[in-house]
PDB file of N, CA and C in Angstrom:
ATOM      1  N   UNK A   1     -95.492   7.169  73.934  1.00  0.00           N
ATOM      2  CA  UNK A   1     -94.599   8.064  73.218  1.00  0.00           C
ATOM      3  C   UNK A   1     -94.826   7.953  71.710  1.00  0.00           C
ATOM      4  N   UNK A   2     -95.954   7.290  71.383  1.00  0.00           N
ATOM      5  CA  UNK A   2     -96.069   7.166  70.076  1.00  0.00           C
ATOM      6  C   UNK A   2     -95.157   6.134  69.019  1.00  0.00           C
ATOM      7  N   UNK A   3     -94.066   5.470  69.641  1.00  0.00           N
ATOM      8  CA  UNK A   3     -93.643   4.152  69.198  1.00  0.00           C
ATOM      9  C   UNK A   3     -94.442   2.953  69.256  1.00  0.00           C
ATOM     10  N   UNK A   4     -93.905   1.812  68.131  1.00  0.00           N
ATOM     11  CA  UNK A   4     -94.350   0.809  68.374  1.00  0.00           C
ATOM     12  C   UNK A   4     -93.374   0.101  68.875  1.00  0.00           C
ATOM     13  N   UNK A   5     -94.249  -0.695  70.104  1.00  0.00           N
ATOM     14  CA  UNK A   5     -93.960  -1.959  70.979  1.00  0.00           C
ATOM     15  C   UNK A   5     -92.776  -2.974  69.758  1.00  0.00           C
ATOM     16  N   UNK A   6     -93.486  -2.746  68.643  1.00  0.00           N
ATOM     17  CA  UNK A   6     -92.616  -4.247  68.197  1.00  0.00           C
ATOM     18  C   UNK A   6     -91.393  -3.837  67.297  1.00  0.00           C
ATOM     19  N   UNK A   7     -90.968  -2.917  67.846  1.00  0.00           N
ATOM     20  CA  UNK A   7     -89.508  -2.206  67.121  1.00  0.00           C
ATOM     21  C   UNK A   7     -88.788  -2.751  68.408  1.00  0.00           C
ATOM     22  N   UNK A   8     -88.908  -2.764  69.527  1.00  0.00           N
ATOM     23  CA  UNK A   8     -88.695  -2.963  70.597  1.00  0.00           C
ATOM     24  C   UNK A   8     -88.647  -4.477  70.625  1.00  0.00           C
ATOM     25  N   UNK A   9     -89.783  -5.244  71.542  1.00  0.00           N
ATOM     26  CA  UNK A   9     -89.889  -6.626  71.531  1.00  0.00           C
ATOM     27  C   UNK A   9     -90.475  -6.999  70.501  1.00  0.00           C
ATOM     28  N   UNK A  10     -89.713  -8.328  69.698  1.00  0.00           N
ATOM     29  CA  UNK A  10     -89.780  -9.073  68.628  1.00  0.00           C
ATOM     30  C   UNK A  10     -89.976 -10.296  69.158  1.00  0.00           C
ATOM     31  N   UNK A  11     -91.068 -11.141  68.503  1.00  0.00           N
ATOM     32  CA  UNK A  11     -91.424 -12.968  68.870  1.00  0.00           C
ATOM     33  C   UNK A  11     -91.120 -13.429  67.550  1.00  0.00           C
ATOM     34  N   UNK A  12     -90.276 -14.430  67.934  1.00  0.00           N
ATOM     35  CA  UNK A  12     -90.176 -15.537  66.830  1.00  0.00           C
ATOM     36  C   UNK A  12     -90.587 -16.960  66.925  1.00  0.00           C
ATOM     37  N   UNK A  13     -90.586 -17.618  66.383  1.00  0.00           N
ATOM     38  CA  UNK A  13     -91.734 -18.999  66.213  1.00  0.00           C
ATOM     39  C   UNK A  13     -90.460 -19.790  65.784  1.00  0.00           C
ATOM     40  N   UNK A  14     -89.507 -20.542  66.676  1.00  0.00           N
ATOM     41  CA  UNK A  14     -88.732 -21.631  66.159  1.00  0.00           C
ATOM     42  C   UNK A  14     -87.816 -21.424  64.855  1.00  0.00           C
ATOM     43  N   UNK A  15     -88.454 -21.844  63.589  1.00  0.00           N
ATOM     44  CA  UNK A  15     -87.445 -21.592  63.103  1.00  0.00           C
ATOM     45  C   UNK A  15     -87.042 -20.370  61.981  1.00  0.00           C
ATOM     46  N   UNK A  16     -87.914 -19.206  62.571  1.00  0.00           N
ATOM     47  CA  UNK A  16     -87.909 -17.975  62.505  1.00  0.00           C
ATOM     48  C   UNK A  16     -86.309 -16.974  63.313  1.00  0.00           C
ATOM     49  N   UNK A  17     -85.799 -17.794  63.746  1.00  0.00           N
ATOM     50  CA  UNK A  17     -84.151 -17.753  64.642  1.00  0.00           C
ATOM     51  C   UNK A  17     -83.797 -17.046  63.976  1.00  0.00           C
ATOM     52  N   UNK A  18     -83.568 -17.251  62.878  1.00  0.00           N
ATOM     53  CA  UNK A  18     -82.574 -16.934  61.709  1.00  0.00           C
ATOM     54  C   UNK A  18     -82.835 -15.238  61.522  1.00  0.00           C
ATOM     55  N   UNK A  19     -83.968 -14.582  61.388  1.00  0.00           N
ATOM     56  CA  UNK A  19     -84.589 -13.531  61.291  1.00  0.00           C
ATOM     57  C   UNK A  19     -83.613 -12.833  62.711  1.00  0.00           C
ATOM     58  N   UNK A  20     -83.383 -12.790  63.929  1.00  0.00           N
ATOM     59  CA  UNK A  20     -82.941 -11.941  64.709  1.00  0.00           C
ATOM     60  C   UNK A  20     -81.717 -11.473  64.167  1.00  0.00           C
ATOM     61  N   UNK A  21     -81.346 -12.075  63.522  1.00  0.00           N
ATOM     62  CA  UNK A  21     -79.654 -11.574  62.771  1.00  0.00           C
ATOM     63  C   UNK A  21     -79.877  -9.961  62.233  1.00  0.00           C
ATOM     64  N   UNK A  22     -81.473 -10.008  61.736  1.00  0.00           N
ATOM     65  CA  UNK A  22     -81.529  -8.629  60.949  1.00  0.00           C
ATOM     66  C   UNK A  22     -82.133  -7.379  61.829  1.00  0.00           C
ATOM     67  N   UNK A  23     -81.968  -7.795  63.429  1.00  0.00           N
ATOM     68  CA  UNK A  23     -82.520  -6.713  64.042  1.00  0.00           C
ATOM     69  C   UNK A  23     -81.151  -6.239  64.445  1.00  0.00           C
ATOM     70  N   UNK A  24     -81.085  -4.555  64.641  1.00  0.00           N
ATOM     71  CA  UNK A  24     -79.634  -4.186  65.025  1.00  0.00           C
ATOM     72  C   UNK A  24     -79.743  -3.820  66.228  1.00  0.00           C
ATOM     73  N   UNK A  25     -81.043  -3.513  67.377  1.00  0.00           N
ATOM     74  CA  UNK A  25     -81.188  -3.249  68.805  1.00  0.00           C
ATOM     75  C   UNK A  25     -82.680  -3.872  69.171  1.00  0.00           C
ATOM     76  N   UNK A  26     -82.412  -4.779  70.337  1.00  0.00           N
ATOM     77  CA  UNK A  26     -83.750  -4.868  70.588  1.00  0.00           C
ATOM     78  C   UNK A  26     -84.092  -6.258  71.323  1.00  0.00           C
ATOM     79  N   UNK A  27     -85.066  -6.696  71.814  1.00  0.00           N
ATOM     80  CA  UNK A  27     -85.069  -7.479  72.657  1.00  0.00           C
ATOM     81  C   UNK A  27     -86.549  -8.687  72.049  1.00  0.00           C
ATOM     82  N   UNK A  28     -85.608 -10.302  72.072  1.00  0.00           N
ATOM     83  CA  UNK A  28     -86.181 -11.036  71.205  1.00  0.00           C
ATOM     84  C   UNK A  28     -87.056 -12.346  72.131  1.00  0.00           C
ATOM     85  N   UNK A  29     -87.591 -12.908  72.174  1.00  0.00           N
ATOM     86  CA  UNK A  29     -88.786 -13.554  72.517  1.00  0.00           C
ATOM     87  C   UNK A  29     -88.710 -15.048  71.585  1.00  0.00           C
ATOM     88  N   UNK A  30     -88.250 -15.855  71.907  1.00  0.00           N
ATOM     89  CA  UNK A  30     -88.002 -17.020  70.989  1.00  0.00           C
ATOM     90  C   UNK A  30     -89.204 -18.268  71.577  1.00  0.00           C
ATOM     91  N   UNK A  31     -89.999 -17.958  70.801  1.00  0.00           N
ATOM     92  CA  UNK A  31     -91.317 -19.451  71.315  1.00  0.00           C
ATOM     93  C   UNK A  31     -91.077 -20.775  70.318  1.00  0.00           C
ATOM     94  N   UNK A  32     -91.803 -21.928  71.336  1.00  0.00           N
ATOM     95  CA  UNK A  32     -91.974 -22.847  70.171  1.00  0.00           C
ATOM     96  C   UNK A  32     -93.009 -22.909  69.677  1.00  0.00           C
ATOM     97  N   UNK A  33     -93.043 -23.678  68.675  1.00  0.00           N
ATOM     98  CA  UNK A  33     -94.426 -23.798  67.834  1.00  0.00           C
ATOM     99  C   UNK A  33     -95.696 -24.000  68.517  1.00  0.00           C
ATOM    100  N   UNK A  34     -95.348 -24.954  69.146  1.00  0.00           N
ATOM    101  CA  UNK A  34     -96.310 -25.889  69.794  1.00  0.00           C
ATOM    102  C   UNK A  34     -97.028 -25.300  71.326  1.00  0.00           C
ATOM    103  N   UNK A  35     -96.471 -24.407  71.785  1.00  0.00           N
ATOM    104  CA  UNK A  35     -96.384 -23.765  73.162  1.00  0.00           C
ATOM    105  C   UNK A  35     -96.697 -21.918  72.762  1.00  0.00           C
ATOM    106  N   UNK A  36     -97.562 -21.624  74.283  1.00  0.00           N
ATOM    107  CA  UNK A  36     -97.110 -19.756  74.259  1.00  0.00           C
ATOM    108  C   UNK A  36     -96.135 -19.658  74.877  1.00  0.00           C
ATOM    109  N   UNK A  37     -95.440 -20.572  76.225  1.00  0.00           N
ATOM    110  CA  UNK A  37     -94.472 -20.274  76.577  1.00  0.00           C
ATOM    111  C   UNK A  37     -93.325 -19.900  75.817  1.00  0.00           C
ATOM    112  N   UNK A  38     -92.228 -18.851  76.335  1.00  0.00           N
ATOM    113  CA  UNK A  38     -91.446 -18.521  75.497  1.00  0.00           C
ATOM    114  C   UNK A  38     -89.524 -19.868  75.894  1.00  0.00           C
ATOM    115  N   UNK A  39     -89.276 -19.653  75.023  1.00  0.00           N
ATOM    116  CA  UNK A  39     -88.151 -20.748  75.113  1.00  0.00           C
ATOM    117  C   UNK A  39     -87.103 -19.981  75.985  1.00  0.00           C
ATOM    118  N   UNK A  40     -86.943 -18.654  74.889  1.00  0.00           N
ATOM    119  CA  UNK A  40     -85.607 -18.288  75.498  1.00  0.00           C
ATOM    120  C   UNK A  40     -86.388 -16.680  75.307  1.00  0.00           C
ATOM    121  N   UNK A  41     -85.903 -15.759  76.233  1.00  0.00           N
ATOM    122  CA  UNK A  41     -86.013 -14.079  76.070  1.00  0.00           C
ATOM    123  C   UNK A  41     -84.560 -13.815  76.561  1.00  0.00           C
ATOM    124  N   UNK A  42     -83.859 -12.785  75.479  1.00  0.00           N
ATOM    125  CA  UNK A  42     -83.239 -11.864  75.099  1.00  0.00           C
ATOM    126  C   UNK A  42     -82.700 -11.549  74.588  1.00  0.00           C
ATOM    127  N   UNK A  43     -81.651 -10.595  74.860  1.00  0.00           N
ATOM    128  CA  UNK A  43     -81.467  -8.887  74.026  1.00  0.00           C
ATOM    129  C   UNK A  43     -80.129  -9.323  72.512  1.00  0.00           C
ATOM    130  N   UNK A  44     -80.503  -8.382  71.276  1.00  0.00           N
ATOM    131  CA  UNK A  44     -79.545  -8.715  70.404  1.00  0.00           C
ATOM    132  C   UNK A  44     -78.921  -6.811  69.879  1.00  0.00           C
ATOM    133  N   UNK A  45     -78.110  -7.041  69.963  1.00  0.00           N
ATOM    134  CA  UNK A  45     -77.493  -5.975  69.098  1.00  0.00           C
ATOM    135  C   UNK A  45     -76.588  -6.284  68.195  1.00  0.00           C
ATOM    136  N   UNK A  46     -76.885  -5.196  67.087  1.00  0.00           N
ATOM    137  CA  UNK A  46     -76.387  -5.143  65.786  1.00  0.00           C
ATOM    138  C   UNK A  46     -76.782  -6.788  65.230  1.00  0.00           C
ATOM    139  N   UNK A  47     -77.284  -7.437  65.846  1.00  0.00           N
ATOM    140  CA  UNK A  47     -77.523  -8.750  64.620  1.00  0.00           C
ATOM    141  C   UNK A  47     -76.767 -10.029  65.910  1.00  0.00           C
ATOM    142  N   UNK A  48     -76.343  -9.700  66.958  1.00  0.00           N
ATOM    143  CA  UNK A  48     -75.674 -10.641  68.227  1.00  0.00           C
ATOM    144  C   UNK A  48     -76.392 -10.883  68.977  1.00  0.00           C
ATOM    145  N   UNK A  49     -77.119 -11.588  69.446  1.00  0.00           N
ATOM    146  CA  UNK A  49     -77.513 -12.080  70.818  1.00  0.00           C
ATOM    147  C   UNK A  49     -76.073 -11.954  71.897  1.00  0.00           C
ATOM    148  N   UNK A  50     -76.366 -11.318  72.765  1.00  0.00           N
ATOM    149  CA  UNK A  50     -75.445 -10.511  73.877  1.00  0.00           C
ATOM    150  C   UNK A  50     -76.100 -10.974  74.932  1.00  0.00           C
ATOM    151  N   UNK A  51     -77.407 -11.271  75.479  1.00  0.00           N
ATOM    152  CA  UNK A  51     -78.079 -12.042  76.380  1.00  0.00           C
ATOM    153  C   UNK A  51     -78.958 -12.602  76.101  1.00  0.00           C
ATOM    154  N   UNK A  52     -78.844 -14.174  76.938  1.00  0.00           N
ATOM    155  CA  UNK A  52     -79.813 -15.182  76.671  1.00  0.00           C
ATOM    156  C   UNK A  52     -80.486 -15.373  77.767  1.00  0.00           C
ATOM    157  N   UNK A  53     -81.800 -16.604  78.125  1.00  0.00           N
ATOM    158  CA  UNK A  53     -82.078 -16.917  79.105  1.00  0.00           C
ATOM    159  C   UNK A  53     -82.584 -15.781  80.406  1.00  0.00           C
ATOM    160  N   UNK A  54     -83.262 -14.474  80.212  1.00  0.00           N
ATOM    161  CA  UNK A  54     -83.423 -13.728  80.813  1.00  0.00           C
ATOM    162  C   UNK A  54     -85.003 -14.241  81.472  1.00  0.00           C
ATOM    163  N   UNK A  55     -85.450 -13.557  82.303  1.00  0.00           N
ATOM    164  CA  UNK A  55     -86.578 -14.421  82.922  1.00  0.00           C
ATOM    165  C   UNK A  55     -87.872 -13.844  82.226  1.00  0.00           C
ATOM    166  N   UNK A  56     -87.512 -12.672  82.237  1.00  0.00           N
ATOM    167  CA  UNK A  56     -88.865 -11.632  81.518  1.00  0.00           C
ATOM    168  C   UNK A  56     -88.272 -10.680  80.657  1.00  0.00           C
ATOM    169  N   UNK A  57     -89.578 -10.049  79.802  1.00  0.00           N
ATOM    170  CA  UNK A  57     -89.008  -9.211  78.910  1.00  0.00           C
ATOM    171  C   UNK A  57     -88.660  -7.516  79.696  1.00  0.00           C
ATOM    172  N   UNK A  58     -89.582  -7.504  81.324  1.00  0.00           N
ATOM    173  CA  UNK A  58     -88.643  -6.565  81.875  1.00  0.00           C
ATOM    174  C   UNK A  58     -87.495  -6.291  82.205  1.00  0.00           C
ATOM    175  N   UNK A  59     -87.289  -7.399  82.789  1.00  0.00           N
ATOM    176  CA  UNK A  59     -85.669  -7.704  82.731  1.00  0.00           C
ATOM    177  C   UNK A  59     -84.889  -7.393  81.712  1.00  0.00           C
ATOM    178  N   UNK A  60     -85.479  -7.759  80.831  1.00  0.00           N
ATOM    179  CA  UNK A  60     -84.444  -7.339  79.490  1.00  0.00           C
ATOM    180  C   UNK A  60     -84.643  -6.257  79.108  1.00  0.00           C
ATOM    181  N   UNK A  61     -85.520  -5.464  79.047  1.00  0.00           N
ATOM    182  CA  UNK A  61     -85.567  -4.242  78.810  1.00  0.00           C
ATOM    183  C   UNK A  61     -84.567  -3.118  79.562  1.00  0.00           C
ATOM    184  N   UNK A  62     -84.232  -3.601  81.253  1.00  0.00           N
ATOM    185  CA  UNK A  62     -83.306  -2.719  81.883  1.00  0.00           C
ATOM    186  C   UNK A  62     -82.417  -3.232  81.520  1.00  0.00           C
ATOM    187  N   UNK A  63     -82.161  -4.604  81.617  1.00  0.00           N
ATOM    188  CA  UNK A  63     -80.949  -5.503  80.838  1.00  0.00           C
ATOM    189  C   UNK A  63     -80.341  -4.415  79.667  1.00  0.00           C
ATOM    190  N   UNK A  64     -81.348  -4.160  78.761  1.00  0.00           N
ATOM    191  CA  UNK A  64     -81.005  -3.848  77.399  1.00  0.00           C
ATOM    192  C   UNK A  64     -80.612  -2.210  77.558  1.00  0.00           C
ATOM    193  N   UNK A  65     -81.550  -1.422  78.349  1.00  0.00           N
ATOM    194  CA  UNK A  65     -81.154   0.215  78.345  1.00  0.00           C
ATOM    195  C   UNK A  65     -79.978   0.357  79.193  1.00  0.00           C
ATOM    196  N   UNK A  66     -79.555  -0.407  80.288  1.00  0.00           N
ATOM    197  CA  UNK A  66     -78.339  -0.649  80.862  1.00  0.00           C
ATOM    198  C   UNK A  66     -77.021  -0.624  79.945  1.00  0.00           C
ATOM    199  N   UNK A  67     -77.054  -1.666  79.170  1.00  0.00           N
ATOM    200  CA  UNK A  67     -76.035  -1.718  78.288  1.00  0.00           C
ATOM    201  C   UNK A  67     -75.569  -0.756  77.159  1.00  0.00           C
ATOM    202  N   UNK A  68     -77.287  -0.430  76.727  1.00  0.00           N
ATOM    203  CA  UNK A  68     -76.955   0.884  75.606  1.00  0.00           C
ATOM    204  C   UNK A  68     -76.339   2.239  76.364  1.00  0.00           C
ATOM    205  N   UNK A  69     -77.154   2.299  77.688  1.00  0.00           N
ATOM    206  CA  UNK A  69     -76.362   3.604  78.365  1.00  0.00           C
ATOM    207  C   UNK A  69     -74.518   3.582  78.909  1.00  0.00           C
ATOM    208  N   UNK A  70     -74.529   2.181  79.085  1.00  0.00           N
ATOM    209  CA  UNK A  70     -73.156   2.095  79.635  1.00  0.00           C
ATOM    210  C   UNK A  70     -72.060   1.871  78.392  1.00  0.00           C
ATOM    211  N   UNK A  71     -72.596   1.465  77.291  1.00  0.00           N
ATOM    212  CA  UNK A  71     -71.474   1.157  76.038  1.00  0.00           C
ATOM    213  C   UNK A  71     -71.867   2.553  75.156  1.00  0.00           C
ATOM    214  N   UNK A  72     -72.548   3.367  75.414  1.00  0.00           N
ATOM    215  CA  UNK A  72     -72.782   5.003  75.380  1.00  0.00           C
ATOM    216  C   UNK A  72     -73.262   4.712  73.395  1.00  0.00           C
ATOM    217  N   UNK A  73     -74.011   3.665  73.522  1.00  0.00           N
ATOM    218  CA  UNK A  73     -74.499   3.070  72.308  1.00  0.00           C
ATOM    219  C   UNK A  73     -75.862   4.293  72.098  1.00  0.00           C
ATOM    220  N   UNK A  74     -75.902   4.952  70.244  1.00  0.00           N
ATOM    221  CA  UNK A  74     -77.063   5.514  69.929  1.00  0.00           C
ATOM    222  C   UNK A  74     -78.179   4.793  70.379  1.00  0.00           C
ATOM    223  N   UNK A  75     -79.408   5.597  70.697  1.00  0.00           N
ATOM    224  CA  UNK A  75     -80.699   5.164  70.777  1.00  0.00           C
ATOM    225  C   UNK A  75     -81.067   5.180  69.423  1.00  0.00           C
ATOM    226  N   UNK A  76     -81.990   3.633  68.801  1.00  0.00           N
ATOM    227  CA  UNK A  76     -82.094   3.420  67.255  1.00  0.00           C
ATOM    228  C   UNK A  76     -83.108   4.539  67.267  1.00  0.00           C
ATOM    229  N   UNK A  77     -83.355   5.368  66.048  1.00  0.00           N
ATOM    230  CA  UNK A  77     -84.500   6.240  65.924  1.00  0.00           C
ATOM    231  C   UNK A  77     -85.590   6.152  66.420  1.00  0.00           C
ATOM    232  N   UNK A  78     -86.354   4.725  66.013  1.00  0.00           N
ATOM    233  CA  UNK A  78     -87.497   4.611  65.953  1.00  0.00           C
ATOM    234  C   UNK A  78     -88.005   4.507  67.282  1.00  0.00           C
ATOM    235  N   UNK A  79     -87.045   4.384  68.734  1.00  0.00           N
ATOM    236  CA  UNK A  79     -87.355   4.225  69.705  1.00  0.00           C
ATOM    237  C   UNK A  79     -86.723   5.370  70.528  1.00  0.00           C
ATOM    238  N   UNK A  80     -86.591   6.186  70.185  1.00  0.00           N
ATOM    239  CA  UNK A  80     -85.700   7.529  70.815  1.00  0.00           C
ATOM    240  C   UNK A  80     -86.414   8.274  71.914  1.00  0.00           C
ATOM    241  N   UNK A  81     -87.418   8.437  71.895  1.00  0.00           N
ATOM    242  CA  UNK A  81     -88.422   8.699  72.731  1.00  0.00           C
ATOM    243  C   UNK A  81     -88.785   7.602  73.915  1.00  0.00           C
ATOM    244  N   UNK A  82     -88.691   6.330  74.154  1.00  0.00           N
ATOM    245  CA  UNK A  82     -88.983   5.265  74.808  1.00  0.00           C
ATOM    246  C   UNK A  82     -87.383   5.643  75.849  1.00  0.00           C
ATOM    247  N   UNK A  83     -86.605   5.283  75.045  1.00  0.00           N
ATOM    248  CA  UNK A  83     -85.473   5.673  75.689  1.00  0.00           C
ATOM    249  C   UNK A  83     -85.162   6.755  76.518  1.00  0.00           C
ATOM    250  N   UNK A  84     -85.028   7.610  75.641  1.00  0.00           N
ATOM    251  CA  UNK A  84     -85.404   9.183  76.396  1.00  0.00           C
ATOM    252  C   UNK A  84     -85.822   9.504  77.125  1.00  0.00           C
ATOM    253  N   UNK A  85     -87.297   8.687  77.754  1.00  0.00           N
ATOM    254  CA  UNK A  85     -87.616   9.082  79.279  1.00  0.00           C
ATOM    255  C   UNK A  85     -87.329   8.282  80.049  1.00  0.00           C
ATOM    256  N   UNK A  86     -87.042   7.044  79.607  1.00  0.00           N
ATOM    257  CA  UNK A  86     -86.249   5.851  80.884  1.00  0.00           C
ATOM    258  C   UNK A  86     -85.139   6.976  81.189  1.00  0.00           C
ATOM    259  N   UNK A  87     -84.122   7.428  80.527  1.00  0.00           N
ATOM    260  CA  UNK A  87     -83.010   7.802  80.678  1.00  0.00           C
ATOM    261  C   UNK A  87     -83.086   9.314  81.489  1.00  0.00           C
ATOM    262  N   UNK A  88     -84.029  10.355  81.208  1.00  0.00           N
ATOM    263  CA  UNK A  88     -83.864  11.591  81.439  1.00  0.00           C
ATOM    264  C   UNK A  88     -84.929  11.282  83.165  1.00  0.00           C
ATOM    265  N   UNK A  89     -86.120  11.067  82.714  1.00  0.00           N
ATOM    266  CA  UNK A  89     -87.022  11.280  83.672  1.00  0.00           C
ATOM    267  C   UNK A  89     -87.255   9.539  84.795  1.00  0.00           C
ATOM    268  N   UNK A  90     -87.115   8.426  84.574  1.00  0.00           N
ATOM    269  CA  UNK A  90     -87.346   7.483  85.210  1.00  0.00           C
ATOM    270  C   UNK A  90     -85.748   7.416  85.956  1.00  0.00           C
ATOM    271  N   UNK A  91     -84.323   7.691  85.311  1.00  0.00           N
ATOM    272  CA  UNK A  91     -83.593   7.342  85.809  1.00  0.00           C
ATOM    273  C   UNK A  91     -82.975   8.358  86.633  1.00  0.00           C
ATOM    274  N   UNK A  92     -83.332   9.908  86.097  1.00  0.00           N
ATOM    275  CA  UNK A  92     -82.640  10.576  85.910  1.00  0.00           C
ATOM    276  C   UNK A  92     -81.951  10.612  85.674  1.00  0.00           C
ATOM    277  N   UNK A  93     -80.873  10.169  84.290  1.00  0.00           N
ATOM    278  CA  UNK A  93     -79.591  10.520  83.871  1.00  0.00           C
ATOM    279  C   UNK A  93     -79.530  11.167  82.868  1.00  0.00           C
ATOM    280  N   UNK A  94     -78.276  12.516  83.069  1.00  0.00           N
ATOM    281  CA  UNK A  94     -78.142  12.987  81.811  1.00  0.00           C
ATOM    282  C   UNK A  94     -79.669  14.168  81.538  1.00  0.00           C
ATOM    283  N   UNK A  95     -80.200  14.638  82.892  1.00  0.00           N
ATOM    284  CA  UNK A  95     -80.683  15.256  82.486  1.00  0.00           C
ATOM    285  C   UNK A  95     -81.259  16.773  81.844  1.00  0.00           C
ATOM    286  N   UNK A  96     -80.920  16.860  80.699  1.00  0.00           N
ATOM    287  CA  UNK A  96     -80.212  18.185  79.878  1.00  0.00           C
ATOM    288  C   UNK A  96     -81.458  18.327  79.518  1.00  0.00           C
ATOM    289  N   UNK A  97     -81.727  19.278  78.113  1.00  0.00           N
ATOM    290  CA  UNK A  97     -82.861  19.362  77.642  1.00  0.00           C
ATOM    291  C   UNK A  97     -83.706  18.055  77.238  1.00  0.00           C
ATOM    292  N   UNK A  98     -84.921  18.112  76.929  1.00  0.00           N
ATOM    293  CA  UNK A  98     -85.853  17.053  76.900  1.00  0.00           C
ATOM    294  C   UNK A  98     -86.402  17.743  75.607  1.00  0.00           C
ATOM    295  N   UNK A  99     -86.889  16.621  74.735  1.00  0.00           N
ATOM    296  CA  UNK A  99     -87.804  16.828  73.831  1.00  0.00           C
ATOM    297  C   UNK A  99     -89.065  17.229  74.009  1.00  0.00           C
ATOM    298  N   UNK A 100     -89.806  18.070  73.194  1.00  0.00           N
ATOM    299  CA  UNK A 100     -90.764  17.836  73.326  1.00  0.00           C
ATOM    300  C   UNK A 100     -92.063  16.907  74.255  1.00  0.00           C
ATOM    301  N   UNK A 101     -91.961  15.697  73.160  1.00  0.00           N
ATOM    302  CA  UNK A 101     -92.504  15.097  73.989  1.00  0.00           C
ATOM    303  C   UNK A 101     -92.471  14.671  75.033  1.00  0.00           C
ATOM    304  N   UNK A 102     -90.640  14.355  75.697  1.00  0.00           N
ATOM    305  CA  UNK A 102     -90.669  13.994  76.465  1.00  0.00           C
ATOM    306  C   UNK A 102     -90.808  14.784  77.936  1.00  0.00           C
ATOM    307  N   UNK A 103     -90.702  15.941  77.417  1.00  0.00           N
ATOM    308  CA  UNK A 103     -91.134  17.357  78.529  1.00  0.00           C
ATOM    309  C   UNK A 103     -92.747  17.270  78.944  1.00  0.00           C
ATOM    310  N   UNK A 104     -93.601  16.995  77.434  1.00  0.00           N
ATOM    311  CA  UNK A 104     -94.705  16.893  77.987  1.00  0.00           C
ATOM    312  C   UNK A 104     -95.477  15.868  78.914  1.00  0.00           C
ATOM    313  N   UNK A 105     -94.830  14.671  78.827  1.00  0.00           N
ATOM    314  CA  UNK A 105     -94.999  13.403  79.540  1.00  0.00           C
ATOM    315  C   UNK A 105     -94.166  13.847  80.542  1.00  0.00           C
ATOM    316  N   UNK A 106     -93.556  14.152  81.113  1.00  0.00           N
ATOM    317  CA  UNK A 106     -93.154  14.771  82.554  1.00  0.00           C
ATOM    318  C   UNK A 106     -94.102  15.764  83.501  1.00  0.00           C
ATOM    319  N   UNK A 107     -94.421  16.765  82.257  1.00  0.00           N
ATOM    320  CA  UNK A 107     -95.544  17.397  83.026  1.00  0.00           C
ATOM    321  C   UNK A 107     -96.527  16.768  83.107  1.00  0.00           C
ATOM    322  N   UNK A 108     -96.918  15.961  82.596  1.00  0.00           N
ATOM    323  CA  UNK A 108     -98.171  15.319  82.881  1.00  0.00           C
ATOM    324  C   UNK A 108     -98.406  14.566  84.438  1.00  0.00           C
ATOM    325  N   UNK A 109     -96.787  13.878  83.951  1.00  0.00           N
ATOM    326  CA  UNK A 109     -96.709  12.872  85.978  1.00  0.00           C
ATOM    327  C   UNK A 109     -96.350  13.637  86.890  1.00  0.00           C
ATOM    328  N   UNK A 110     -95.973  14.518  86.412  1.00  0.00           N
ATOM    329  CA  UNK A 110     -95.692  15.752  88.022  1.00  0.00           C
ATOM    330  C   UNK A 110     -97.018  16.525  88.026  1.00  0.00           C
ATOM    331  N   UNK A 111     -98.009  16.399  87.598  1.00  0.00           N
ATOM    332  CA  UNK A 111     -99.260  17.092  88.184  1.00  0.00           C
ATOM    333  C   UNK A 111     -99.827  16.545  89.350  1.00  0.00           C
TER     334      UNK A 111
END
């Protein structure tokens, strides 16, 4: 859809913590230094960690569009389109007009 991945999932390095305060939607990835394993994955809004300890960042991703659809929370701009077809075409909900793009990425998987 022409977004970037890392508006979305964010990695932080230990004591880089402090930094999730300034994301307002989005799903966070906390590693240690020393390791690729990740410590902790998940979701923060407005600057809150709202879920911790999630197993994967898929998880958190439905984790995360779950919550924005059910607390009827804006989709942040920069990811409006990502959203938009989880919501219109993967979930079907809410499905009214479609953007552009997201009309054209529909026709594409229904061929």
């Amino acid at each position: 859809m022409g977004e970037d991945p890392k508006d979305l999932v964010r990695e932080y390095v230990g004591t880089d913590e402090g930094a999730i305060k300034d994301t307002t939607v989005g799903i966070y990835v906390l590693k240690d230094a020393s390791t690729d394993e990740p410590e902790d994955i998940g979701i923060v809004l407005e600057g809150v960690k709202v879920m911790t300890n999630l197993d994967n960042v898929a998880s958190a991703f439905v984790m995360l569009f779950g919550l924005m659809y059910v607390l009827n929370f804006s989709y942040p701009a920069d990811l409006r389109y990502t959203f938009e077809v989880v919501q219109s075409i993967f979930m079907e909900l809410d499905c009214g007009k479609l953007s552009n793009k997201a009309t054209a990425l529909k026709n594409r998987l229904l061929q």
